[in-house]
C-alpha atoms as a PDB file:
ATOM      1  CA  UNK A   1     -74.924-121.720 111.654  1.00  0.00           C
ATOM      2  CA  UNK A   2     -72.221-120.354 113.849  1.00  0.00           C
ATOM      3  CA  UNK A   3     -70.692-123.757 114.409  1.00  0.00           C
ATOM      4  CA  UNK A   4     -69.885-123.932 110.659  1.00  0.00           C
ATOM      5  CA  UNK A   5     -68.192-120.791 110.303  1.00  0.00           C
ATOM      6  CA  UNK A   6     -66.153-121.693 113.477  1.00  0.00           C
ATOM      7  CA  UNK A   7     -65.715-124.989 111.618  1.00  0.00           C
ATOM      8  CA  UNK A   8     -64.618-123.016 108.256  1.00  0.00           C
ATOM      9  CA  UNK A   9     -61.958-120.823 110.389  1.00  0.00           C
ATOM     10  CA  UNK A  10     -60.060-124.023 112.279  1.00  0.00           C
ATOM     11  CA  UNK A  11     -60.368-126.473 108.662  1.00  0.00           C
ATOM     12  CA  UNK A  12     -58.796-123.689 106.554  1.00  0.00           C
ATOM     13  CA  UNK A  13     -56.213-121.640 107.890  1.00  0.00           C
ATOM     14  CA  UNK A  14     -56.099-119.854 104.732  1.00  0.00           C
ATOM     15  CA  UNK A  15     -59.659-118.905 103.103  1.00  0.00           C
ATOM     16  CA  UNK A  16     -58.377-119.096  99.683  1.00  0.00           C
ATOM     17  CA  UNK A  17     -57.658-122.754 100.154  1.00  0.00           C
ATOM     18  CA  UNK A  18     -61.401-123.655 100.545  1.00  0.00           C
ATOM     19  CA  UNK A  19     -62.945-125.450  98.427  1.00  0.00           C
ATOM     20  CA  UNK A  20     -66.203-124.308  95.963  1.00  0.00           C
ATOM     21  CA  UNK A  21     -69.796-123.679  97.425  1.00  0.00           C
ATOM     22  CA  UNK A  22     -70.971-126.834  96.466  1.00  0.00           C
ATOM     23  CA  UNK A  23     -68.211-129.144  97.534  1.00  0.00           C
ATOM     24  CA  UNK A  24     -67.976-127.386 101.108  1.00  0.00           C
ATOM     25  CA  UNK A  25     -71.456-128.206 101.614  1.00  0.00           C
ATOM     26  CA  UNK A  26     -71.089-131.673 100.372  1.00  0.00           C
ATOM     27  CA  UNK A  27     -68.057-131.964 102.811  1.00  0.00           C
ATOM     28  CA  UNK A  28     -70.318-129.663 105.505  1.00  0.00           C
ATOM     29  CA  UNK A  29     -73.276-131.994 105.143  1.00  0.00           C
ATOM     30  CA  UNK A  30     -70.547-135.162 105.683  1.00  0.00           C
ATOM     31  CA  UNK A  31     -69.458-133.700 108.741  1.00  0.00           C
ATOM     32  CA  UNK A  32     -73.074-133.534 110.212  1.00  0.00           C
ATOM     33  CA  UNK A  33     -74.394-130.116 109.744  1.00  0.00           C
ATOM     34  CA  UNK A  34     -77.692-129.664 108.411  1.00  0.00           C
ATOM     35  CA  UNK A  35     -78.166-127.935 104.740  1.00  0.00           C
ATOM     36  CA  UNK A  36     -80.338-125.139 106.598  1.00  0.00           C
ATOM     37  CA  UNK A  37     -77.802-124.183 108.645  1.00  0.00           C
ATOM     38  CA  UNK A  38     -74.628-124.750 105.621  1.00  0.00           C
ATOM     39  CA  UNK A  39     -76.505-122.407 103.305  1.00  0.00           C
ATOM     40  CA  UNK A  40     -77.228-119.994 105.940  1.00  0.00           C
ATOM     41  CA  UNK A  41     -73.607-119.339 106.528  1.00  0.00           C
ATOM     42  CA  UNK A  42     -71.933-119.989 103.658  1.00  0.00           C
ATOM     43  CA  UNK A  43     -74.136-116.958 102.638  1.00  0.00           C
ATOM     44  CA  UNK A  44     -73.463-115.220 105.776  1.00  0.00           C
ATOM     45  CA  UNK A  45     -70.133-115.615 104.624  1.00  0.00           C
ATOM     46  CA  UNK A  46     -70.494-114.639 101.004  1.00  0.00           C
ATOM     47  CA  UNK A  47     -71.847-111.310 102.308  1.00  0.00           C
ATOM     48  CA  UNK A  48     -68.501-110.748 103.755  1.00  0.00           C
ATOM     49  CA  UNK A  49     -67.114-110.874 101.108  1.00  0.00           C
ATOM     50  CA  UNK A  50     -68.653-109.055  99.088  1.00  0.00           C
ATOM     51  CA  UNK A  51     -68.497-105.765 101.387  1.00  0.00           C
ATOM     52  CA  UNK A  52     -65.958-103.499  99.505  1.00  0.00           C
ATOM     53  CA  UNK A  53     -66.006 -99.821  98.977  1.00  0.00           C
ATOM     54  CA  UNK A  54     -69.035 -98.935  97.524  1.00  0.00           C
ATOM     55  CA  UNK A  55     -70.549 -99.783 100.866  1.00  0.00           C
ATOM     56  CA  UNK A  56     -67.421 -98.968 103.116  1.00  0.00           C
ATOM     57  CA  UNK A  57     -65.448 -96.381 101.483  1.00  0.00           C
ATOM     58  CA  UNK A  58     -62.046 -97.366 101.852  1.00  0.00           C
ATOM     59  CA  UNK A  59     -60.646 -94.711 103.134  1.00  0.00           C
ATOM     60  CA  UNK A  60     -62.820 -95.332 106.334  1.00  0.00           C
ATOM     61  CA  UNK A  61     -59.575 -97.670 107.410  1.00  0.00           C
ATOM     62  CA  UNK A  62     -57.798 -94.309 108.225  1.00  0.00           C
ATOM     63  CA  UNK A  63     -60.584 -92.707 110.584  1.00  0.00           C
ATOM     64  CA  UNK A  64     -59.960 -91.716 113.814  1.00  0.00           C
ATOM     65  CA  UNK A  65     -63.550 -90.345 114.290  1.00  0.00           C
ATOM     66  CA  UNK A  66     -65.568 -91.487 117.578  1.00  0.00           C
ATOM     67  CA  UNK A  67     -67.995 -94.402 116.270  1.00  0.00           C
ATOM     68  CA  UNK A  68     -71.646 -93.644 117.618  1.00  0.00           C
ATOM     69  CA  UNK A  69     -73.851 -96.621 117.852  1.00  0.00           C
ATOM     70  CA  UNK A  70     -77.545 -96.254 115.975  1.00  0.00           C
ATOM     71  CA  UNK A  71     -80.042 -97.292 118.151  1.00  0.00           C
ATOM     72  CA  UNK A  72     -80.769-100.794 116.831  1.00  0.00           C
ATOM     73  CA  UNK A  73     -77.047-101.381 116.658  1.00  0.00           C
ATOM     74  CA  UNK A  74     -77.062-100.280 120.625  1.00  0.00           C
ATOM     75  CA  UNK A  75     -80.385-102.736 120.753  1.00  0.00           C
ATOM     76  CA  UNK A  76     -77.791-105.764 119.317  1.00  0.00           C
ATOM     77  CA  UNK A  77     -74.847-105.161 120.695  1.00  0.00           C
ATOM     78  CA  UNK A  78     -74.299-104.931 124.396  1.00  0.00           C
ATOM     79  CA  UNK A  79     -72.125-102.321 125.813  1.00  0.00           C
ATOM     80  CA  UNK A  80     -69.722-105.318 126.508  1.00  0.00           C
ATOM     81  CA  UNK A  81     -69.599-106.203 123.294  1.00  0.00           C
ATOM     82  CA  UNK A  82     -68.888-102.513 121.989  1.00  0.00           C
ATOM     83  CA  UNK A  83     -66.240-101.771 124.616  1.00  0.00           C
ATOM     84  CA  UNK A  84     -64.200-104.951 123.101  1.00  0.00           C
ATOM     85  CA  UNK A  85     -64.670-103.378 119.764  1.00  0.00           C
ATOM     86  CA  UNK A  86     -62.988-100.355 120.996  1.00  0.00           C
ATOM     87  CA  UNK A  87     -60.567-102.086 122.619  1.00  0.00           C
ATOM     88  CA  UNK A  88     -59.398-103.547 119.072  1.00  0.00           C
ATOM     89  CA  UNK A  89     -59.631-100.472 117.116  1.00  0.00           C
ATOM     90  CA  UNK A  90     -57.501 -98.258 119.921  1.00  0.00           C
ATOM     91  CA  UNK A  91     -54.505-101.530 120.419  1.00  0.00           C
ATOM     92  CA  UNK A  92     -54.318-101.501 115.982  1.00  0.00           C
ATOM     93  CA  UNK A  93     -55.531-104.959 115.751  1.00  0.00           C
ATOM     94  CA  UNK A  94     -58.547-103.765 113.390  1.00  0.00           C
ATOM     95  CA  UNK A  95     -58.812-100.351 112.122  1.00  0.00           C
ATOM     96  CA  UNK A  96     -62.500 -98.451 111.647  1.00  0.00           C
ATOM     97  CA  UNK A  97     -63.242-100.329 108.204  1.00  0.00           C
ATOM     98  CA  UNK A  98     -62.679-103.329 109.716  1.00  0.00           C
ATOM     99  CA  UNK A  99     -64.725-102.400 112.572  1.00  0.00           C
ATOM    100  CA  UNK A 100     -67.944-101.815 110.259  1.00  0.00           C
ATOM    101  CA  UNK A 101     -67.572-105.261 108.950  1.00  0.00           C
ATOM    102  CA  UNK A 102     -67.596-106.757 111.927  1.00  0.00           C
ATOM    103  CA  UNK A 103     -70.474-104.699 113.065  1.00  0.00           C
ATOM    104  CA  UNK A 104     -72.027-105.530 110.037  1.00  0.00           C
ATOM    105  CA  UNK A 105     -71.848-109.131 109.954  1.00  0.00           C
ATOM    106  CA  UNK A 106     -72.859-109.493 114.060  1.00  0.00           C
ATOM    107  CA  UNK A 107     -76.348-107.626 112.570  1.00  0.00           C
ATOM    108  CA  UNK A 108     -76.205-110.134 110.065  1.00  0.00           C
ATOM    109  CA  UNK A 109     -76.792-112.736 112.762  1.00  0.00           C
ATOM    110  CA  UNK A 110     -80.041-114.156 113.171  1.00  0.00           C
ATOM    111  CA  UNK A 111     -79.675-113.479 116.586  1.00  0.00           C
ATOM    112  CA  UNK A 112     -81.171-110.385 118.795  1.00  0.00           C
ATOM    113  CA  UNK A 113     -77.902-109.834 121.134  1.00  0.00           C
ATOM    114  CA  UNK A 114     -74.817-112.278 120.374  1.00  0.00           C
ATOM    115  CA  UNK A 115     -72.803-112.784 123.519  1.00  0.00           C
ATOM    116  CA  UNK A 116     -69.015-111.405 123.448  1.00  0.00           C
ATOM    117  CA  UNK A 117     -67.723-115.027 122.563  1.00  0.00           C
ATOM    118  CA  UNK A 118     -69.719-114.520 119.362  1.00  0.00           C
ATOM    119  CA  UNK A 119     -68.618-111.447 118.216  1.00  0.00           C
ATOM    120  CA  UNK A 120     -64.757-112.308 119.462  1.00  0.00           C
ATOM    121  CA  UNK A 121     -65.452-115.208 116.664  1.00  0.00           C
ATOM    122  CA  UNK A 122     -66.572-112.740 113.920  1.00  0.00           C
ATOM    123  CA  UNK A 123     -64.035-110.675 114.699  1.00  0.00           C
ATOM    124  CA  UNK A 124     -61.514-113.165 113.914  1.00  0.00           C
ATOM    125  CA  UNK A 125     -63.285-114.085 110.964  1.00  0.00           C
ATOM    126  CA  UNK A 126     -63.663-111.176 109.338  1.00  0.00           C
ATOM    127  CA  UNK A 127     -59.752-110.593 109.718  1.00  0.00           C
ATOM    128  CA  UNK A 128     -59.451-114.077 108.980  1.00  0.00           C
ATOM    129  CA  UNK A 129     -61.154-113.596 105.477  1.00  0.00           C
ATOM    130  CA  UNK A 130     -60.022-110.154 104.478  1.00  0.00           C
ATOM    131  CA  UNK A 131     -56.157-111.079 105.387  1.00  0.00           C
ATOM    132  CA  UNK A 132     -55.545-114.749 103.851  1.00  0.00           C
ATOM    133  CA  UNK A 133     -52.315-116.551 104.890  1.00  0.00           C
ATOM    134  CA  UNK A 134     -51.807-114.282 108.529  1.00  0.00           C
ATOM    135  CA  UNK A 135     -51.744-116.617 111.424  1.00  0.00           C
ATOM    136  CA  UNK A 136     -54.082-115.661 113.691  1.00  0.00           C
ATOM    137  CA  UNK A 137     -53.258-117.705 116.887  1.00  0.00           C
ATOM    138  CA  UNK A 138     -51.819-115.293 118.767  1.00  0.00           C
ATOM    139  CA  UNK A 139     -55.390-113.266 118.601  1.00  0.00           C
ATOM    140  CA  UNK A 140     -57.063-116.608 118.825  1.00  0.00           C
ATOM    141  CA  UNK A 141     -55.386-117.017 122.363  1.00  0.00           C
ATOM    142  CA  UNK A 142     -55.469-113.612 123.231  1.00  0.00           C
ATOM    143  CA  UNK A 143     -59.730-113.157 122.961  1.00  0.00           C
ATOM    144  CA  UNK A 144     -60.257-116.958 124.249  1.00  0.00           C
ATOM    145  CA  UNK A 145     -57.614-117.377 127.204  1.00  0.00           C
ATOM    146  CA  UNK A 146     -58.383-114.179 128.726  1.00  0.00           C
ATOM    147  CA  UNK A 147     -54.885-112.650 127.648  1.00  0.00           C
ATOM    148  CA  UNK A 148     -52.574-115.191 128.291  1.00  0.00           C
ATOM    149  CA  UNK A 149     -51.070-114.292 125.146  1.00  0.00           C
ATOM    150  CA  UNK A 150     -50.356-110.963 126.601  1.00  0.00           C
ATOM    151  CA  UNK A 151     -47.997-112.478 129.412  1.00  0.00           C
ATOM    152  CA  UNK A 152     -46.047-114.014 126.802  1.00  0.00           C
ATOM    153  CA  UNK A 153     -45.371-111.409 125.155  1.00  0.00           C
END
């Protein structure tokens, strides 16, 4: 499943651009992915976007509040994996709303701890969804070259 939506974020630079549920999986499908895995994440994705304020008030995005970890979120994401988080929120590349959607959506994984790499993905994602038409290759370098991006700039 997490192959697709890596798939979805380097075919369509901008989300809006994608084409409808059933010709992505048709195109999915052509490209080799199973139709377990396509309908898996495209509703993995769907839940993304359908998390608005009624389940994240908006005004969450101006918070400056400490974010304690429940102890199944602490069970599914490592300490690694939370520092990075912070790391985000405190250099302004996500604020707290965009946090909880991230956090949300690594839960949302059918996995018990996704490594780092993972949630660096979703993190780009959910940015990558909630922001069409921003070029994200700067971040892109920055979480997968170990901060060569920060040398260049």
């Amino acid at each position: 499943m997490f192959d697709i939506l890596i798939f979805l974020f380097e075919n369509y630079p901008q989300i809006e651009l994608a084409p409808d549920r059933d010709a992505l999986t048709i195109k999915l499908n052509a490209a080799g992915f199973n139709v377990g895995e396509i309908d898996q994440a495209l509703d993995w994705f769907s839940d993304l976007d359908s998390l608005n304020s009624t389940q994240y008030p908006a005004s969450l995005a101006e918070h400056h509040a400490i974010r304690v970890y429940a102890p199944y979120e602490v069970e599914r994401i490592d300490a690694e994996s939370r520092g990075f988080l912070l790391f985000l929120q405190h250099a302004g590349i996500i604020n707290p709303l965009q946090r909880e959607w991230i956090i949300d959506r690594v839960l949302a994984l059918d996995e018990r701890e996704p490594s780092l790499e993972k949630i660096k993905w979703i993190a780009l994602i959910v940015l990558w969804s909630q922001t069409p038409g921003q070029d994200y290759s700067l971040l892109e370098d920055l979480l997968f070259n170990h901060g060569t991006a920060l040398a260049i700039h």
